[in-house]
C-alpha atoms as a PDB file:
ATOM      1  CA  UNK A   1       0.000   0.000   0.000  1.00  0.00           C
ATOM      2  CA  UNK A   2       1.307   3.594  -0.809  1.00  0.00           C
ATOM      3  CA  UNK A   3       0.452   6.789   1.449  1.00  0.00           C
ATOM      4  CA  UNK A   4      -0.852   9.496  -0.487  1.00  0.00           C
ATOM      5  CA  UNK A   5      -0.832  13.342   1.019  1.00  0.00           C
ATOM      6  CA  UNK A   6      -3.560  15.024   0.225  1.00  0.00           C
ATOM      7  CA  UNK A   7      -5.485  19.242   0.917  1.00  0.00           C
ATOM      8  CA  UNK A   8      -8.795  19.668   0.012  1.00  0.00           C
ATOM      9  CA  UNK A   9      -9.048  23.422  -0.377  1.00  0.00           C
ATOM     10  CA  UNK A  10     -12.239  25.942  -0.308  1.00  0.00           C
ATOM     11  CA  UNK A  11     -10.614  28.391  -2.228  1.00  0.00           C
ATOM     12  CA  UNK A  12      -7.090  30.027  -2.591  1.00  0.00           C
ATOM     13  CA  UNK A  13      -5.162  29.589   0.267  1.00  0.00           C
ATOM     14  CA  UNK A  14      -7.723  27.862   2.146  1.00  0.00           C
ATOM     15  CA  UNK A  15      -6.956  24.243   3.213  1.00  0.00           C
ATOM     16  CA  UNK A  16      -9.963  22.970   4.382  1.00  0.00           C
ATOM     17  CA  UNK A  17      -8.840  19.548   5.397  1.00  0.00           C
ATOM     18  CA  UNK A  18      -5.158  18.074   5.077  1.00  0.00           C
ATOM     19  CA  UNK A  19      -3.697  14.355   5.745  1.00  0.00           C
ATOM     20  CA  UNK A  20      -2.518  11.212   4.380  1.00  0.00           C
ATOM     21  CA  UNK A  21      -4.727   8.364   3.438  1.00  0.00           C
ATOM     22  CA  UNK A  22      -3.122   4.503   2.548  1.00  0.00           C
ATOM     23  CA  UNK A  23      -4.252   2.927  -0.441  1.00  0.00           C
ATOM     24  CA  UNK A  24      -3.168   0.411  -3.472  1.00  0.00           C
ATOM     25  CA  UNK A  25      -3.270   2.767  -6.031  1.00  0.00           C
ATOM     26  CA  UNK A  26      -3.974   6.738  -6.769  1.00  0.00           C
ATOM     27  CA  UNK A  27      -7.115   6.294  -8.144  1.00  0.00           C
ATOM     28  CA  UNK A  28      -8.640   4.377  -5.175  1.00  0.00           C
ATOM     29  CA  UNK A  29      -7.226   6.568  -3.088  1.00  0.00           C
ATOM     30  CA  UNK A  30      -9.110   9.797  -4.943  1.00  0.00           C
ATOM     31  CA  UNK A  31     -12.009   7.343  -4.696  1.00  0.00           C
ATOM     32  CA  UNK A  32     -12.023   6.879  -1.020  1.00  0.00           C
ATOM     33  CA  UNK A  33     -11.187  10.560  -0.064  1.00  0.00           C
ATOM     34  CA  UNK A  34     -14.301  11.416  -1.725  1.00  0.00           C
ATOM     35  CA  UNK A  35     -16.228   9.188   0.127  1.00  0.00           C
ATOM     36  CA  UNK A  36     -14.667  10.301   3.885  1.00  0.00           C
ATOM     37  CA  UNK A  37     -14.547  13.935   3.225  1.00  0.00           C
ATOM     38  CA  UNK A  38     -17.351  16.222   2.231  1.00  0.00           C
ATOM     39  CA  UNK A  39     -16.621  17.850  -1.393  1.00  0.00           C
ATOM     40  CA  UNK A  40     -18.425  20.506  -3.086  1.00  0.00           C
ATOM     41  CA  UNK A  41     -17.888  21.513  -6.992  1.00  0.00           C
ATOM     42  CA  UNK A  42     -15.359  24.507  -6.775  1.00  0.00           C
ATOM     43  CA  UNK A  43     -13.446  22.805  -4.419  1.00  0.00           C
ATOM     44  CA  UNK A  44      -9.498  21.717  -5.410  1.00  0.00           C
ATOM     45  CA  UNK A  45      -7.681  18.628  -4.140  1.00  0.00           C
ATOM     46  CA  UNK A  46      -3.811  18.635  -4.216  1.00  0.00           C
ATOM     47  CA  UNK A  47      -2.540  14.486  -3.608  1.00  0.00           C
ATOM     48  CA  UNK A  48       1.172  12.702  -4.312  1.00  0.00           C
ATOM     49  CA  UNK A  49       3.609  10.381  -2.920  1.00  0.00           C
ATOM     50  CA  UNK A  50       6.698  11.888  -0.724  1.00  0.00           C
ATOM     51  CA  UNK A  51       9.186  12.873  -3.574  1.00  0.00           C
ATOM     52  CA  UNK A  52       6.755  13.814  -6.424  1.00  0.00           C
ATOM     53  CA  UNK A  53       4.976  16.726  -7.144  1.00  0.00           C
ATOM     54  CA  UNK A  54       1.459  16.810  -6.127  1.00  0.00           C
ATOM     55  CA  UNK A  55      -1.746  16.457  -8.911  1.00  0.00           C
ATOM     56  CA  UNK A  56      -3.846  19.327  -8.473  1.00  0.00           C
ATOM     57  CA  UNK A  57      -8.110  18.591  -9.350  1.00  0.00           C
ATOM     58  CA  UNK A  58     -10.741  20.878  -9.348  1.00  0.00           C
ATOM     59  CA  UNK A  59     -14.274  19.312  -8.235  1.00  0.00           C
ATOM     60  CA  UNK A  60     -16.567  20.190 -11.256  1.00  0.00           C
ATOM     61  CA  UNK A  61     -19.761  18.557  -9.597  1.00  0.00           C
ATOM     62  CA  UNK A  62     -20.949  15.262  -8.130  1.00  0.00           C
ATOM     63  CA  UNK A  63     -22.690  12.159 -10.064  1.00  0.00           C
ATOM     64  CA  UNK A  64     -25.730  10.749  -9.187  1.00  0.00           C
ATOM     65  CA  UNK A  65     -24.057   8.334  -6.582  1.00  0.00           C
ATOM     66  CA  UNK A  66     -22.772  11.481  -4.722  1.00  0.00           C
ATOM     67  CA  UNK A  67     -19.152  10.939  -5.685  1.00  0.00           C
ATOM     68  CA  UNK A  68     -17.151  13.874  -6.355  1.00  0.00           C
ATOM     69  CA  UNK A  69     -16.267  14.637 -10.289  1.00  0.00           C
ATOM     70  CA  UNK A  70     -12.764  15.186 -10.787  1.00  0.00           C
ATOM     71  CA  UNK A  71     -11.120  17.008 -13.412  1.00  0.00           C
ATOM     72  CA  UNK A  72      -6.956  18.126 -13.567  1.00  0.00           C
ATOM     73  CA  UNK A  73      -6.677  21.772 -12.484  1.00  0.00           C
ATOM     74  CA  UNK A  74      -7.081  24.439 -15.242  1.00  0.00           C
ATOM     75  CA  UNK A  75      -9.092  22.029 -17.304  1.00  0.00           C
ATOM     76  CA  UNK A  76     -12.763  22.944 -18.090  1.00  0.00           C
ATOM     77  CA  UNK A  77     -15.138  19.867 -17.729  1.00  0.00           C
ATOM     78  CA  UNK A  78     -16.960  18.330 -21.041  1.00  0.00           C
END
């Protein structure tokens, strides 16, 4: 299992919650965050391994199971 750090930000400069969270791969790990943590569309998420830069996602929306939608930073959603 890898440990992923991860902010989930409000707004600039605005960490709303910060920690790590174990899981087998990135995407399950962005999975399970959105299930623990409250996310609302506008909010970003920064997450990475120790040694590599962060990926940075802006929450576009939710589907109809409630999950968060994910899309890289600075990308508009289709």
């Amino acid at each position: 299992m890898s440990t992923y750090q991860f902010a989930i930000s409000s707004g600039p400069e605005s960490v709303r919650q910060a920690g790590v969270v174990e899981s087998d791969t990135f995407d399950d790990a962005v999975v399970l965050l959105g299930e623990r943590i409250p996310v609302r569309a506008g909010d970003s998420l920064e997450i990475g391994v120790a040694g590599f830069p962060p990926a940075r996602y802006d929450c576009v929306g939710a589907v109809k199971s409630g999950r968060p939608v994910w899309v890289p930073a600075g990308r508009l959603a289709a």
